[in-house]
PDB file of N, CA and C in Angstrom:
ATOM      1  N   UNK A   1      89.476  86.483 103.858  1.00  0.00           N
ATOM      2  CA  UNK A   1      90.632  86.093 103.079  1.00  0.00           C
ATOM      3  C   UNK A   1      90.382  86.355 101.589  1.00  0.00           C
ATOM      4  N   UNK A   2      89.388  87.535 101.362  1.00  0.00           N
ATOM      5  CA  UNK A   2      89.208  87.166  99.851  1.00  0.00           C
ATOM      6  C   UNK A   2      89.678  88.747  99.808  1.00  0.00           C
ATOM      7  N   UNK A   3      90.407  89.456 100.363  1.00  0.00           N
ATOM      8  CA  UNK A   3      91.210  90.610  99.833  1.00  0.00           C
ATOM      9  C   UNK A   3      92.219  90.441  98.726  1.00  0.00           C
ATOM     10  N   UNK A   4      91.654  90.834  97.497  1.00  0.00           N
ATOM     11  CA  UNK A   4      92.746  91.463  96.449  1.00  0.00           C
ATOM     12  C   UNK A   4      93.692  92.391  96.586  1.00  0.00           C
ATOM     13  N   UNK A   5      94.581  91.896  95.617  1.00  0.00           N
ATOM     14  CA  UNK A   5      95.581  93.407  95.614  1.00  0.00           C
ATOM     15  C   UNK A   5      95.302  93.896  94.335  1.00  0.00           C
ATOM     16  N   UNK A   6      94.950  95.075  94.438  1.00  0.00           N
ATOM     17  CA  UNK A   6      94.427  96.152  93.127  1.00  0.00           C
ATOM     18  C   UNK A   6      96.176  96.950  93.205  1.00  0.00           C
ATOM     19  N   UNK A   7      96.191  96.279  91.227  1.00  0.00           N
ATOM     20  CA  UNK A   7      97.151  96.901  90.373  1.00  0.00           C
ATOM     21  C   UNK A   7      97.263  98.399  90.637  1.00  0.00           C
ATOM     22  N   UNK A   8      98.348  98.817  90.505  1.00  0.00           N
ATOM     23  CA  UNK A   8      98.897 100.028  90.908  1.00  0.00           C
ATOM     24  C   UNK A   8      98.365 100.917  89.276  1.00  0.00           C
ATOM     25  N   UNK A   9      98.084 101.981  89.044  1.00  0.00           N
ATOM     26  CA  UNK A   9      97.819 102.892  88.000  1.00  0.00           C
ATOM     27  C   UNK A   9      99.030 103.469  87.449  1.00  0.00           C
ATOM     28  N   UNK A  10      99.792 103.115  86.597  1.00  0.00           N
ATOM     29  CA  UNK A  10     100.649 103.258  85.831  1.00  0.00           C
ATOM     30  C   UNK A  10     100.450 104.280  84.760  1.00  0.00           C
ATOM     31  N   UNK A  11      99.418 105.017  84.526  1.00  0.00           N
ATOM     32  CA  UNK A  11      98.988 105.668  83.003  1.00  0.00           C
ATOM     33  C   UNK A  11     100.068 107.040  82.949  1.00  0.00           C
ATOM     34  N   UNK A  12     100.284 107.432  84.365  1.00  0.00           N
ATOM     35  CA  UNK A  12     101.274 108.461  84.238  1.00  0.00           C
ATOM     36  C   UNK A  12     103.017 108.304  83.670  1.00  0.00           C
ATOM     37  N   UNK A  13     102.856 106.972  83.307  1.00  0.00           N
ATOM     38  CA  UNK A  13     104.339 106.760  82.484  1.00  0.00           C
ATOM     39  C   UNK A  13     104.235 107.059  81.091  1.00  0.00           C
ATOM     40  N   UNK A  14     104.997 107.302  80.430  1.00  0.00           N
ATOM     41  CA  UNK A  14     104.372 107.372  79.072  1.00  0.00           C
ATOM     42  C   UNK A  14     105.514 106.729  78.344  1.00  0.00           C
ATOM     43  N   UNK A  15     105.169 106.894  76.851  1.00  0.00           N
ATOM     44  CA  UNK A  15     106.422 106.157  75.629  1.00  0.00           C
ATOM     45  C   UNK A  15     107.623 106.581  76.131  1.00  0.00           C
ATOM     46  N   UNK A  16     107.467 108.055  76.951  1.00  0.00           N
ATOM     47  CA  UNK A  16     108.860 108.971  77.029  1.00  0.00           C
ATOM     48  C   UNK A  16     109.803 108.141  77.759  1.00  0.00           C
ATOM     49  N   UNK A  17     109.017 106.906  78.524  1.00  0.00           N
ATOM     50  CA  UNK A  17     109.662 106.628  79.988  1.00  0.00           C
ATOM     51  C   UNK A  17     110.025 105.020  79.890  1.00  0.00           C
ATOM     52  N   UNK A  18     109.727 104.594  78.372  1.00  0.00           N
ATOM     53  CA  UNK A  18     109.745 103.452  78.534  1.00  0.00           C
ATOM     54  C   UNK A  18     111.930 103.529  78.183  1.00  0.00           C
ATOM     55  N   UNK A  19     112.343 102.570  79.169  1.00  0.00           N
ATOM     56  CA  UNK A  19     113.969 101.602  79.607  1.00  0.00           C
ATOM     57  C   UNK A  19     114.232 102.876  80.175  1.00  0.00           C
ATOM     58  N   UNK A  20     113.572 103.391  80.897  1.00  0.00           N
ATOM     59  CA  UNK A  20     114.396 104.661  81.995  1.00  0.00           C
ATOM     60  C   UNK A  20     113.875 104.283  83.342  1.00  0.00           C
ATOM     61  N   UNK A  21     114.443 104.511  84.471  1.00  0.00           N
ATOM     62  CA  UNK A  21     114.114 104.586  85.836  1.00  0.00           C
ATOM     63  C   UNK A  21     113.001 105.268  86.060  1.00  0.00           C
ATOM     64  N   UNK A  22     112.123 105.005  86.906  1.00  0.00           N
ATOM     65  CA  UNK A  22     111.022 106.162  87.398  1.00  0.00           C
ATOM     66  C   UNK A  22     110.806 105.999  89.581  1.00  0.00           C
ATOM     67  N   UNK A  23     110.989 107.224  89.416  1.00  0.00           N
ATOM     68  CA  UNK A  23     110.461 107.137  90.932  1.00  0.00           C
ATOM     69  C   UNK A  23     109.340 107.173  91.214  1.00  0.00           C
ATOM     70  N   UNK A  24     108.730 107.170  92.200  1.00  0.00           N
ATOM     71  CA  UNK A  24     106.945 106.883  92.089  1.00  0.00           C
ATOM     72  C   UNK A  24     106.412 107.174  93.360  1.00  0.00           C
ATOM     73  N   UNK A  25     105.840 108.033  94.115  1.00  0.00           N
ATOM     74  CA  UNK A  25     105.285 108.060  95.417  1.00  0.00           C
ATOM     75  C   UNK A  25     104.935 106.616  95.930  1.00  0.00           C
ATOM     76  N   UNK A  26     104.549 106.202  96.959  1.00  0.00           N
ATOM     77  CA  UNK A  26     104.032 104.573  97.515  1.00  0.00           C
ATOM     78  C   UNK A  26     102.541 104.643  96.689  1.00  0.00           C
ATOM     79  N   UNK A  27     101.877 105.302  96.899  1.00  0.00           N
ATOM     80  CA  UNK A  27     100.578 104.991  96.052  1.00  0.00           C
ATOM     81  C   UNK A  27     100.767 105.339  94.712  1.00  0.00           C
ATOM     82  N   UNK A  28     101.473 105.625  93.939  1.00  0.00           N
ATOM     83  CA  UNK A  28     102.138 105.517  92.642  1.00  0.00           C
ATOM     84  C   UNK A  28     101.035 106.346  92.110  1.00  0.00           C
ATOM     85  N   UNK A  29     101.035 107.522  92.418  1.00  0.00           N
ATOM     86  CA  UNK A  29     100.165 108.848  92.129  1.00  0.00           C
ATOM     87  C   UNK A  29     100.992 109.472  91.258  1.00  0.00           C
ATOM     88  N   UNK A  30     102.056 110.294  92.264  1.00  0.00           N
ATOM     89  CA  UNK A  30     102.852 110.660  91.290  1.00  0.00           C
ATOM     90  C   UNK A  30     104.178 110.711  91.354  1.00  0.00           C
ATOM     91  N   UNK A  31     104.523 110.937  89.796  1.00  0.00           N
ATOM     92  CA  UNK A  31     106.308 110.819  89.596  1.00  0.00           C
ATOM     93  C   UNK A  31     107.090 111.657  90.316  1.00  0.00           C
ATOM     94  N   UNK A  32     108.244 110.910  91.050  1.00  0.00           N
ATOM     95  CA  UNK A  32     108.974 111.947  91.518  1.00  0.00           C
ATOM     96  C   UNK A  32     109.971 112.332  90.398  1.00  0.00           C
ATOM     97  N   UNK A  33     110.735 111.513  90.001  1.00  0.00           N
ATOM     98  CA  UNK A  33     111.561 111.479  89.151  1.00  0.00           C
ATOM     99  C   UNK A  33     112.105 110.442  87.998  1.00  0.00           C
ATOM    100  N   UNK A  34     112.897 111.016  87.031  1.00  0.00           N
ATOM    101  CA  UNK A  34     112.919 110.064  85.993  1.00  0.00           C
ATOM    102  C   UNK A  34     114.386 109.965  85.328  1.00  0.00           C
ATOM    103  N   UNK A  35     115.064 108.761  85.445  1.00  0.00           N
ATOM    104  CA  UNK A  35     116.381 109.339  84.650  1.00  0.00           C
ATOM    105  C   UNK A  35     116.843 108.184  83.906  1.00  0.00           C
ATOM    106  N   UNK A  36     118.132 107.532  83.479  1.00  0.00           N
ATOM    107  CA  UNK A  36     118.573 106.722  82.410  1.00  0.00           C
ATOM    108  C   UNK A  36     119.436 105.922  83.067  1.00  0.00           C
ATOM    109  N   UNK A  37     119.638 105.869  84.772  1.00  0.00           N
ATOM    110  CA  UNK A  37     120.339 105.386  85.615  1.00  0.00           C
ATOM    111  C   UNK A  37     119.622 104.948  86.770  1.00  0.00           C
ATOM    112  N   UNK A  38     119.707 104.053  87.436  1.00  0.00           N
ATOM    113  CA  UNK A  38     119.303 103.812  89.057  1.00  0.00           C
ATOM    114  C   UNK A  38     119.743 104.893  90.023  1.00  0.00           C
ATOM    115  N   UNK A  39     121.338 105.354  89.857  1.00  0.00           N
ATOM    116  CA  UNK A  39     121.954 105.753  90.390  1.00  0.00           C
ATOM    117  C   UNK A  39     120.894 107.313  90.773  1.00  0.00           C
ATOM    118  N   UNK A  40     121.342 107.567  89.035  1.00  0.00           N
ATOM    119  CA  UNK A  40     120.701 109.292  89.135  1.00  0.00           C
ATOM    120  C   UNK A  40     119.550 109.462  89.036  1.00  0.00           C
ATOM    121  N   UNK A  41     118.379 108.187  89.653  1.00  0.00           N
ATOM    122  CA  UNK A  41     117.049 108.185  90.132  1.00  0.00           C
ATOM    123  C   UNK A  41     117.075 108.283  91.393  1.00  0.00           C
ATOM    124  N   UNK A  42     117.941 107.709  92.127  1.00  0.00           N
ATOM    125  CA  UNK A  42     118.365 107.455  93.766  1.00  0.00           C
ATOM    126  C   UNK A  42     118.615 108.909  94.069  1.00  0.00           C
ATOM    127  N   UNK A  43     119.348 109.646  93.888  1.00  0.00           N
ATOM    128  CA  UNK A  43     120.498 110.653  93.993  1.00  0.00           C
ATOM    129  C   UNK A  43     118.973 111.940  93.834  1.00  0.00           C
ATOM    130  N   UNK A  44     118.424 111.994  92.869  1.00  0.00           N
ATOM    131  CA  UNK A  44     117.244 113.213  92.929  1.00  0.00           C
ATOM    132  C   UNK A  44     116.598 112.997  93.624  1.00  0.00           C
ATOM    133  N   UNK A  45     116.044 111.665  94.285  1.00  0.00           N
ATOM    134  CA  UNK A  45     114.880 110.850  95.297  1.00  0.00           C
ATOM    135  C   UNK A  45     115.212 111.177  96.425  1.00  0.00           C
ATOM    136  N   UNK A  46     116.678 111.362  97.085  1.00  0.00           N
ATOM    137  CA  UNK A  46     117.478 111.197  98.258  1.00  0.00           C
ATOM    138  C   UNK A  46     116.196 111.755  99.339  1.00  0.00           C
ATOM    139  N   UNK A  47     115.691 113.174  99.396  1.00  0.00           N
ATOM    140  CA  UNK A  47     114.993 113.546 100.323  1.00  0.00           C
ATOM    141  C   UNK A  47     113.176 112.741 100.481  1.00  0.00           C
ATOM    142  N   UNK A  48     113.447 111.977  99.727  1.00  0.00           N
ATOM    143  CA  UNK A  48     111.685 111.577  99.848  1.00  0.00           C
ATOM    144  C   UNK A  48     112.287 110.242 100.759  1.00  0.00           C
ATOM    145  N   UNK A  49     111.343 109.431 101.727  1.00  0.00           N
ATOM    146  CA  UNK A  49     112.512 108.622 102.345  1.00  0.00           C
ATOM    147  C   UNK A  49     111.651 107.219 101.948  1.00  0.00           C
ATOM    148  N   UNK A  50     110.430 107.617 101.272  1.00  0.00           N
ATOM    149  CA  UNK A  50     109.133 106.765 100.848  1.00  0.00           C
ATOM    150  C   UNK A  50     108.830 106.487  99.679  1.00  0.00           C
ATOM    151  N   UNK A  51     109.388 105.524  98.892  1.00  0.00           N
ATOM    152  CA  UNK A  51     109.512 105.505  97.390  1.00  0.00           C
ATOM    153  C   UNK A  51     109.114 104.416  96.817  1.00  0.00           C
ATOM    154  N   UNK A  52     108.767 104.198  95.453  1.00  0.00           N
ATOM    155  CA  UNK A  52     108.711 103.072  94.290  1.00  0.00           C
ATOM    156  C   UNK A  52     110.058 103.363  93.412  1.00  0.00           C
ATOM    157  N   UNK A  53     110.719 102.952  93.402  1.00  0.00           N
ATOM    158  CA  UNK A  53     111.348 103.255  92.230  1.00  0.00           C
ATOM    159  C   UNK A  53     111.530 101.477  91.334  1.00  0.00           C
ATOM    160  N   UNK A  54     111.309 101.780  90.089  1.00  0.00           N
ATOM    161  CA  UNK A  54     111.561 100.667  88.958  1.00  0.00           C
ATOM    162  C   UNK A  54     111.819 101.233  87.818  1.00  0.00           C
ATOM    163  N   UNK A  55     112.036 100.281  86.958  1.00  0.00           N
ATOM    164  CA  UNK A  55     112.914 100.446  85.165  1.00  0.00           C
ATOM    165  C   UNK A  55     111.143 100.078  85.074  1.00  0.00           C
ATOM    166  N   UNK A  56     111.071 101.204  83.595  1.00  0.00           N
ATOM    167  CA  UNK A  56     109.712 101.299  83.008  1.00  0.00           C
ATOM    168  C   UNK A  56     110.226 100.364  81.407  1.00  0.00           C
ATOM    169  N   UNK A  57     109.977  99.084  81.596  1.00  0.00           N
ATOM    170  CA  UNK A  57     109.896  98.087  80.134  1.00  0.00           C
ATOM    171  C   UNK A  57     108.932  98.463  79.612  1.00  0.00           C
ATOM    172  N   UNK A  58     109.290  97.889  78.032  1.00  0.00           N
ATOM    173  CA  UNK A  58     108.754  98.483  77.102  1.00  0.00           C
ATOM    174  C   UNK A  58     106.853  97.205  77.028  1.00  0.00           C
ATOM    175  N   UNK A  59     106.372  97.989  76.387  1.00  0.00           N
ATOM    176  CA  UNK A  59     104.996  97.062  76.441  1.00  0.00           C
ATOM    177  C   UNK A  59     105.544  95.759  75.693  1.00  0.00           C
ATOM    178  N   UNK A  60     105.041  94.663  76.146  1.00  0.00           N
ATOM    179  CA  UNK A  60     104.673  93.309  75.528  1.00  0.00           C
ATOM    180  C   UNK A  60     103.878  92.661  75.132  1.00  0.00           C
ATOM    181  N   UNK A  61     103.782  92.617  73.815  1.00  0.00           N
ATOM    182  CA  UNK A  61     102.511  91.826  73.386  1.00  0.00           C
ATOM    183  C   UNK A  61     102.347  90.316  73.329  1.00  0.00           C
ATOM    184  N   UNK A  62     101.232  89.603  73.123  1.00  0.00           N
ATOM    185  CA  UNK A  62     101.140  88.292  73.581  1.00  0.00           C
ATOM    186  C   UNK A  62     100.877  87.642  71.781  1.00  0.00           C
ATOM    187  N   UNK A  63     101.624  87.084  71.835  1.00  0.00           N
ATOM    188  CA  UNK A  63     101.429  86.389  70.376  1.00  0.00           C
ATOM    189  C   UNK A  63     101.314  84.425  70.919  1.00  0.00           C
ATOM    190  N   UNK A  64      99.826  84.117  69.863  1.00  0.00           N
ATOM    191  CA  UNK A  64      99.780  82.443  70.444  1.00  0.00           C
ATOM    192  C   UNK A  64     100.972  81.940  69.286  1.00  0.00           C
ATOM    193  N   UNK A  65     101.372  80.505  69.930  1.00  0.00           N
ATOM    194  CA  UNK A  65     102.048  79.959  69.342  1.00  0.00           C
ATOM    195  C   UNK A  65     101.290  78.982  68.431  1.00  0.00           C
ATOM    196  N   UNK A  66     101.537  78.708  66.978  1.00  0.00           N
ATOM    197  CA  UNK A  66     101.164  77.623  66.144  1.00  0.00           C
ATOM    198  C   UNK A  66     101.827  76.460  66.175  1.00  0.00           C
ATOM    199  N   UNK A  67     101.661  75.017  65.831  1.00  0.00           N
ATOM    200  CA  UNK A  67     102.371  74.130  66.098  1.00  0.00           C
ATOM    201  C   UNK A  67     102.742  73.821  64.679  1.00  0.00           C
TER     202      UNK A  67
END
């Protein structure tokens, strides 16, 4: 019971991709596709029948709070 789940490798997204759709093979190797819609991420994906697809947010940084 002490199986982890190891984070998926993301490095192949870049600044280009951050608030756009990305498609993603299941082992999130590589991009299938990339667009500015769900729709017209779905629609180029149609023939792969095995997918990741998510919205690539922008990085977040962690700021502590002062009281």
């Amino acid at each position: 019971m002490n199986d982890l789940v190891k984070a998926p490798n993301l490095t192949q997204l870049r600044k280009s991709h951050v608030n756009k759709w990305v498609a993603l093979t299941p082992d999130y190797k590589k991009l299938l596709a990339v667009g500015k819609s769900l729709p017209s991420v779905l629609s180029k994906t149609q023939k792969f029948k095995d997918k990741v697809v998510m919205k690539v947010l922008p990085p977040l940084g962690y700021v502590p709070r002062s009281r």
